[in-house]
N, C-alpha and C. Protein backbone atom coordinates (compact mmCIF):
# COMPACT_ATOMS: atom_id res chain seq x y z
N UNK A 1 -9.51 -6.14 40.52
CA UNK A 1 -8.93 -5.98 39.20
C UNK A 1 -10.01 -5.78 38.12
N UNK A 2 -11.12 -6.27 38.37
CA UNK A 2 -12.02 -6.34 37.12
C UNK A 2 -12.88 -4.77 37.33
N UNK A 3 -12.64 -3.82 38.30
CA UNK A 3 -13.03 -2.87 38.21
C UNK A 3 -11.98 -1.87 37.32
N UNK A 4 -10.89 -2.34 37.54
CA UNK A 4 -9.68 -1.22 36.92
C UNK A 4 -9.76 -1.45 35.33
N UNK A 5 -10.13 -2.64 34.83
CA UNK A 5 -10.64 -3.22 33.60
C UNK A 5 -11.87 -2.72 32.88
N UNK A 6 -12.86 -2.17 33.49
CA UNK A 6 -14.28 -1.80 32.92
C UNK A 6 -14.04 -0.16 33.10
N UNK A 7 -13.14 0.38 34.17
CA UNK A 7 -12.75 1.61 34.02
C UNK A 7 -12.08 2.18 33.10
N UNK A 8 -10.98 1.00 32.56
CA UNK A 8 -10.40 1.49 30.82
C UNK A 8 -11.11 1.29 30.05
N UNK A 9 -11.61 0.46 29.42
CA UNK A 9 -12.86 0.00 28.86
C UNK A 9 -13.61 1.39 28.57
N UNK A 10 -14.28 1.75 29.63
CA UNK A 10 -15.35 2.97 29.59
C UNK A 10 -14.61 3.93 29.20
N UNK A 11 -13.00 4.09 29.54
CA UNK A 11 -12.48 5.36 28.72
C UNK A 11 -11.84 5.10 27.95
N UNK A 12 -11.70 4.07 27.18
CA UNK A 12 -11.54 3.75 25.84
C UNK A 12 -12.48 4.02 24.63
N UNK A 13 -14.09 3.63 24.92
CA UNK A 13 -15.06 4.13 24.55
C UNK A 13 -14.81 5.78 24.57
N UNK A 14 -15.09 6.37 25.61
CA UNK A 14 -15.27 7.91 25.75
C UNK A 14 -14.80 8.45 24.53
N UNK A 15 -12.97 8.21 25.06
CA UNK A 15 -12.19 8.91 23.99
C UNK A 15 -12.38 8.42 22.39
N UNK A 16 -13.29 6.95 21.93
CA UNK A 16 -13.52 7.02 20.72
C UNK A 16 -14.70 7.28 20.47
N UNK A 17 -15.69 7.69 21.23
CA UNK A 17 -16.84 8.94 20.99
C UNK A 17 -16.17 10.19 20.95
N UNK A 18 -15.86 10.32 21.58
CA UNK A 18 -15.29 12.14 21.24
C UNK A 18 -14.10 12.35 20.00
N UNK A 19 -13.62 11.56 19.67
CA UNK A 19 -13.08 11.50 18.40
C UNK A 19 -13.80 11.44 17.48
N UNK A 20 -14.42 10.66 17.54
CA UNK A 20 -15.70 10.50 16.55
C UNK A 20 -16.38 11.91 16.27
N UNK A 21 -17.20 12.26 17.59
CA UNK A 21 -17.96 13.49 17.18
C UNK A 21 -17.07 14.83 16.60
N UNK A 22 -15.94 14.66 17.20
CA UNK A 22 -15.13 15.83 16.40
C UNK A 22 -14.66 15.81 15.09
N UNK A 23 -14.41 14.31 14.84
CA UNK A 23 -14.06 13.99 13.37
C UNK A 23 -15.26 14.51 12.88
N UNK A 24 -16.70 14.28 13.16
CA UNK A 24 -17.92 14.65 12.27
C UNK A 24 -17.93 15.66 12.38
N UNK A 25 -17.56 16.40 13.35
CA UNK A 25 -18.04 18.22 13.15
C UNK A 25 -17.17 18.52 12.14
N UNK A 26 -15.97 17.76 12.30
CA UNK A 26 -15.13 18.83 10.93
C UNK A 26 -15.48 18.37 9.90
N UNK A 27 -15.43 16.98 9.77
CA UNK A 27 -16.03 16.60 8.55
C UNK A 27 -17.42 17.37 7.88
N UNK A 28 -18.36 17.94 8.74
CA UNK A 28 -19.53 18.09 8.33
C UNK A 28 -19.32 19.58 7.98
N UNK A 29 -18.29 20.41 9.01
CA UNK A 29 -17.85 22.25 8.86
C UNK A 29 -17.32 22.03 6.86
N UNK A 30 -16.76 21.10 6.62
CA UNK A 30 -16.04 21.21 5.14
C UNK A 30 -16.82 20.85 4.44
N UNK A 31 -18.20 20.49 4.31
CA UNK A 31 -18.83 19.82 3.34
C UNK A 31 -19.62 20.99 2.27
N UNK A 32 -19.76 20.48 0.84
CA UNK A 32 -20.06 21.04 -0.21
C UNK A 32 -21.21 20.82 -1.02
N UNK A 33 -21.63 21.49 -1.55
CA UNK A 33 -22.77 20.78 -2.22
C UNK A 33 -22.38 20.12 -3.65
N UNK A 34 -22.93 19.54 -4.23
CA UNK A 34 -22.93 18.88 -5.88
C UNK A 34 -24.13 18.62 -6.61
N UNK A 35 -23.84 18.74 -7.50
CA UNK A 35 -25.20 18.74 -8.25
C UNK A 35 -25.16 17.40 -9.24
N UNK A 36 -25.77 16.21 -9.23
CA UNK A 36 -25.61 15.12 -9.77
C UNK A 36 -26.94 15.07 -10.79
N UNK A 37 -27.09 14.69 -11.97
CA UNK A 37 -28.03 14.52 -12.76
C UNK A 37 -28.21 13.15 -13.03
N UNK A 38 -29.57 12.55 -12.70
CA UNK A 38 -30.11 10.95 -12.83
C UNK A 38 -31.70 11.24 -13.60
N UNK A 39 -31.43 10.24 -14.16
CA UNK A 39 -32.41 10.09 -14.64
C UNK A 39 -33.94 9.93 -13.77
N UNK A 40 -35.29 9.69 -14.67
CA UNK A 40 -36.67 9.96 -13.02
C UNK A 40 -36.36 8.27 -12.71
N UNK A 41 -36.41 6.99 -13.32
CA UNK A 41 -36.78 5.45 -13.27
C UNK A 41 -35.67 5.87 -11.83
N UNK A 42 -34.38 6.17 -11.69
CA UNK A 42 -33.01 5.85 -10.97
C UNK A 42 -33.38 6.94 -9.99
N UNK A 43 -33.70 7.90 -10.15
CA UNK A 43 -33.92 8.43 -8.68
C UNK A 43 -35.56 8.17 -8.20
N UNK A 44 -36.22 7.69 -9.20
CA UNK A 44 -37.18 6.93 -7.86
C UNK A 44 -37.12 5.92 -7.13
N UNK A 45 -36.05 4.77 -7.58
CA UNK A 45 -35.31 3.65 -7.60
C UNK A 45 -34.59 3.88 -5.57
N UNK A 46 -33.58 5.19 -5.94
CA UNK A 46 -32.81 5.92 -5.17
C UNK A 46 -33.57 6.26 -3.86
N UNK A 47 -34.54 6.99 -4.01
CA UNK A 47 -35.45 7.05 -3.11
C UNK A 47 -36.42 5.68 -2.20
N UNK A 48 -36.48 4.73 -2.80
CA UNK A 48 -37.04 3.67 -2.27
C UNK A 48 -35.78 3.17 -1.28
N UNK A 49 -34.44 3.07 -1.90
CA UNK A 49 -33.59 2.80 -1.17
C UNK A 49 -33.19 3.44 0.09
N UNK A 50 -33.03 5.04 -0.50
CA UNK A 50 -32.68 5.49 0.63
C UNK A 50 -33.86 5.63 1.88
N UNK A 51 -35.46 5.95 1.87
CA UNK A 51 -36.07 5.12 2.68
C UNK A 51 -35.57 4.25 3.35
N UNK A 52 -35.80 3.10 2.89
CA UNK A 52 -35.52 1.65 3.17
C UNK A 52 -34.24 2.13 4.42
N UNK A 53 -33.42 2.87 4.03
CA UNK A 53 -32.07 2.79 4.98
C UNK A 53 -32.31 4.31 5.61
N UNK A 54 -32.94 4.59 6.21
CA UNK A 54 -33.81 5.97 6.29
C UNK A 54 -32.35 6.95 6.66
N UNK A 55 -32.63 7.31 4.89
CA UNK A 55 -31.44 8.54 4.87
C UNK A 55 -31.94 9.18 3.50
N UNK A 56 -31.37 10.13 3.09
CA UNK A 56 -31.52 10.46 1.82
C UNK A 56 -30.94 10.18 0.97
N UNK A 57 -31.29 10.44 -0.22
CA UNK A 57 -30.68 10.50 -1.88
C UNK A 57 -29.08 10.54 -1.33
N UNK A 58 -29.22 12.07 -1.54
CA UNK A 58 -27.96 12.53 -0.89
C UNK A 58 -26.80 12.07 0.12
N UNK A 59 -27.36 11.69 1.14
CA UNK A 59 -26.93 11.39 2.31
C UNK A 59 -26.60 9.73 1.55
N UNK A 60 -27.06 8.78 0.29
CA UNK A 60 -26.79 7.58 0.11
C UNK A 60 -25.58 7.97 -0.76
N UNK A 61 -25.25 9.44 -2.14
CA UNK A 61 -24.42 9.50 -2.47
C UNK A 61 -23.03 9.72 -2.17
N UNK A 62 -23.55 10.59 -0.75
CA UNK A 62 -22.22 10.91 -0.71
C UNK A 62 -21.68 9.55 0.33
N UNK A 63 -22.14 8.68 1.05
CA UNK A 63 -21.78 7.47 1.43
C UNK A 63 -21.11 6.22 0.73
N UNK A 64 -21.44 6.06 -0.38
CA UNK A 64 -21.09 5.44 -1.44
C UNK A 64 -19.96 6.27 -2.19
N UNK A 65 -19.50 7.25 -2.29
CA UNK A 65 -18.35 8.31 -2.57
C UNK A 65 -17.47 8.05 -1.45
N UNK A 66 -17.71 8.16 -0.33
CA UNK A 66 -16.96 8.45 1.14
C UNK A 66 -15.82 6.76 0.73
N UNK A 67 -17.14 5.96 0.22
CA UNK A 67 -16.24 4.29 0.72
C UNK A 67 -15.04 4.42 -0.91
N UNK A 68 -15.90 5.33 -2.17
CA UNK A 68 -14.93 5.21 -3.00
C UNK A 68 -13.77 5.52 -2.95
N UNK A 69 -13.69 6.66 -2.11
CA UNK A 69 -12.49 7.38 -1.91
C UNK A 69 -11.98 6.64 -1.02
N UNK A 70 -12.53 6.26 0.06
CA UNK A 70 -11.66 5.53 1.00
C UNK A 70 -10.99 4.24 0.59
N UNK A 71 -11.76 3.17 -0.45
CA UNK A 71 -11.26 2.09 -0.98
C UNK A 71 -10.06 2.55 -2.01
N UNK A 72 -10.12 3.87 -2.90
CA UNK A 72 -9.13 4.54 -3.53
C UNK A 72 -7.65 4.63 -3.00
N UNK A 73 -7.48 5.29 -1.50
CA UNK A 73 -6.76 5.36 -0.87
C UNK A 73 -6.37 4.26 -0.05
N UNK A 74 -6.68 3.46 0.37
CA UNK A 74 -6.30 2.55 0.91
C UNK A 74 -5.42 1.59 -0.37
N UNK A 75 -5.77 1.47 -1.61
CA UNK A 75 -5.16 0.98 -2.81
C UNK A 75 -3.80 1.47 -2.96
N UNK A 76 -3.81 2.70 -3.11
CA UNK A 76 -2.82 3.47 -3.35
C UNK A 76 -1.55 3.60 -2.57
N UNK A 77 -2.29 3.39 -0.86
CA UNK A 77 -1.25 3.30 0.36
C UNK A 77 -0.72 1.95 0.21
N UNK A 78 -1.60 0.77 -0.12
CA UNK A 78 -1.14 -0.71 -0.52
C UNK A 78 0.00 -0.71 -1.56
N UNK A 79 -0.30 -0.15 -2.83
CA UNK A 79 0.58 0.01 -3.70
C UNK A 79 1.49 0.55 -3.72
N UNK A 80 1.97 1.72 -2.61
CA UNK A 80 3.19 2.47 -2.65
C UNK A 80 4.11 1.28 -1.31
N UNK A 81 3.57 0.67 -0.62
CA UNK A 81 4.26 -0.22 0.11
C UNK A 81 4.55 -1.56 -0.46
N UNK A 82 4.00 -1.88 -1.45
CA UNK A 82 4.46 -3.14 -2.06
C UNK A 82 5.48 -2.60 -2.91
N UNK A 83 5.74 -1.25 -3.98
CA UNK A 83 6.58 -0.84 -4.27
C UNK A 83 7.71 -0.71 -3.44
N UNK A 84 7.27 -0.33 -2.58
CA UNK A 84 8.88 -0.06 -1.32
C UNK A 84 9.25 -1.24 -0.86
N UNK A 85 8.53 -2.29 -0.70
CA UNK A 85 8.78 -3.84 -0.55
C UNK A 85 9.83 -3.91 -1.61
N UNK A 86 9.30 -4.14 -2.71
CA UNK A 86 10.03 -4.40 -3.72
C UNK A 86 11.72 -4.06 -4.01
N UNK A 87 10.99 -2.46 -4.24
CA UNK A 87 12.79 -1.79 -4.37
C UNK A 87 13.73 -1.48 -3.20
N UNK A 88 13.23 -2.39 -2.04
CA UNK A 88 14.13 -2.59 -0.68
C UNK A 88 14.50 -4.22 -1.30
N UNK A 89 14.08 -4.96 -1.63
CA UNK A 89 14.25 -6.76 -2.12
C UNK A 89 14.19 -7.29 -1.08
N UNK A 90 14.15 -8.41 -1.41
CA UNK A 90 14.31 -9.81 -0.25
C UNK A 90 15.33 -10.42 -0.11
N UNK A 91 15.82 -10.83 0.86
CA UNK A 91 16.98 -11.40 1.43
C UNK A 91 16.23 -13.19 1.37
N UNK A 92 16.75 -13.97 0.66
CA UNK A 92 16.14 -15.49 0.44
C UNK A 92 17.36 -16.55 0.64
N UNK A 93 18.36 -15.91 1.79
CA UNK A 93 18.99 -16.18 2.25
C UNK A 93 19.65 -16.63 1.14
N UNK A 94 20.66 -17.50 1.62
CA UNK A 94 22.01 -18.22 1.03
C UNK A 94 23.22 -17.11 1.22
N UNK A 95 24.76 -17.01 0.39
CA UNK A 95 25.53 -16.06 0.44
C UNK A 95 25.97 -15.70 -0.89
N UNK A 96 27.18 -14.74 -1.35
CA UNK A 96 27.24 -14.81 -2.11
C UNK A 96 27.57 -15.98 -3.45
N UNK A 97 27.53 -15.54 -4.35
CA UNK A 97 27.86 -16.33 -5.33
C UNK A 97 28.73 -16.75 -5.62
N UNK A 98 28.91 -18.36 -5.38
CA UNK A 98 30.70 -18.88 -5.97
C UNK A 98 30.95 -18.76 -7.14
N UNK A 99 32.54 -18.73 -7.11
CA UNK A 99 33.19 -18.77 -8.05
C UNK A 99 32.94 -19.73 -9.05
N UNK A 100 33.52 -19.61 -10.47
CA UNK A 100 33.07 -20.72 -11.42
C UNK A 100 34.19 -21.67 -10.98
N UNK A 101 35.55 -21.56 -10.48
CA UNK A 101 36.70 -22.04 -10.54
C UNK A 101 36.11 -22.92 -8.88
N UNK A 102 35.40 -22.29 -7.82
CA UNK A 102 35.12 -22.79 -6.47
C UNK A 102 34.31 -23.97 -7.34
N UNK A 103 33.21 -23.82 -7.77
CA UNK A 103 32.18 -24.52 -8.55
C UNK A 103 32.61 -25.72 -9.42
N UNK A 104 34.13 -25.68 -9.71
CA UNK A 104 34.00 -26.48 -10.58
C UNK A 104 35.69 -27.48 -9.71
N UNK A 105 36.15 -27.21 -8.44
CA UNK A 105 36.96 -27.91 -7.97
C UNK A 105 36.61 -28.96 -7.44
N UNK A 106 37.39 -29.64 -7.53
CA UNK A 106 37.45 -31.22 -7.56
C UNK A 106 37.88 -32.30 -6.12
């Protein structure tokens, strides 16, 4: 059994490498350039960093964009389901509402 286990395993991996690399090829076939203006103190600043995390300027902006947009959307998907929460309501049990005349017999 523990072979039939490391055999999914390994093609569980596979298929999320090859998703992966295809997500990046397309991702990378659509990409654009931009032209960002910083000041020299912030992009020498920029450069020490991106070093440090050995990537570029570039390669740090558009990473920090990638998570904005992604934290953007993930907000937005949150917020349209708490709306639909909402204007579906909650059931907080009990039944309907008695009468004033049920309410007030003796």
């Amino acid at each position: 059994m523990p072979c039939l286990y490391v055999s999914y395993v390994v093609y569980i991996f596979y298929v999320l490498h090859v998703g992966h690399v295809l997500w990046t090829e397309e991702r990378d076939a659509m990409k654009q350039n931009v032209t960002v203006s910083l000041d020299r103190q912030t992009i020498r600043k920029a450069k020490i960093v991106a070093a440090r995390r050995d990537t570029s300027i570039s390669g740090l902006l558009a990473q920090q964009i990638e998570i904005l947009v992604g934290e953007e959307e993930a907000y937005e998907r949150a917020e349209r389901q708490a709306v639909a929460l909402l204007d579906e309501g909650f059931h907080l049990g009990g039944g309907a509402p008695a009468s004033r005349d049920e309410l007030h017999e003796r």
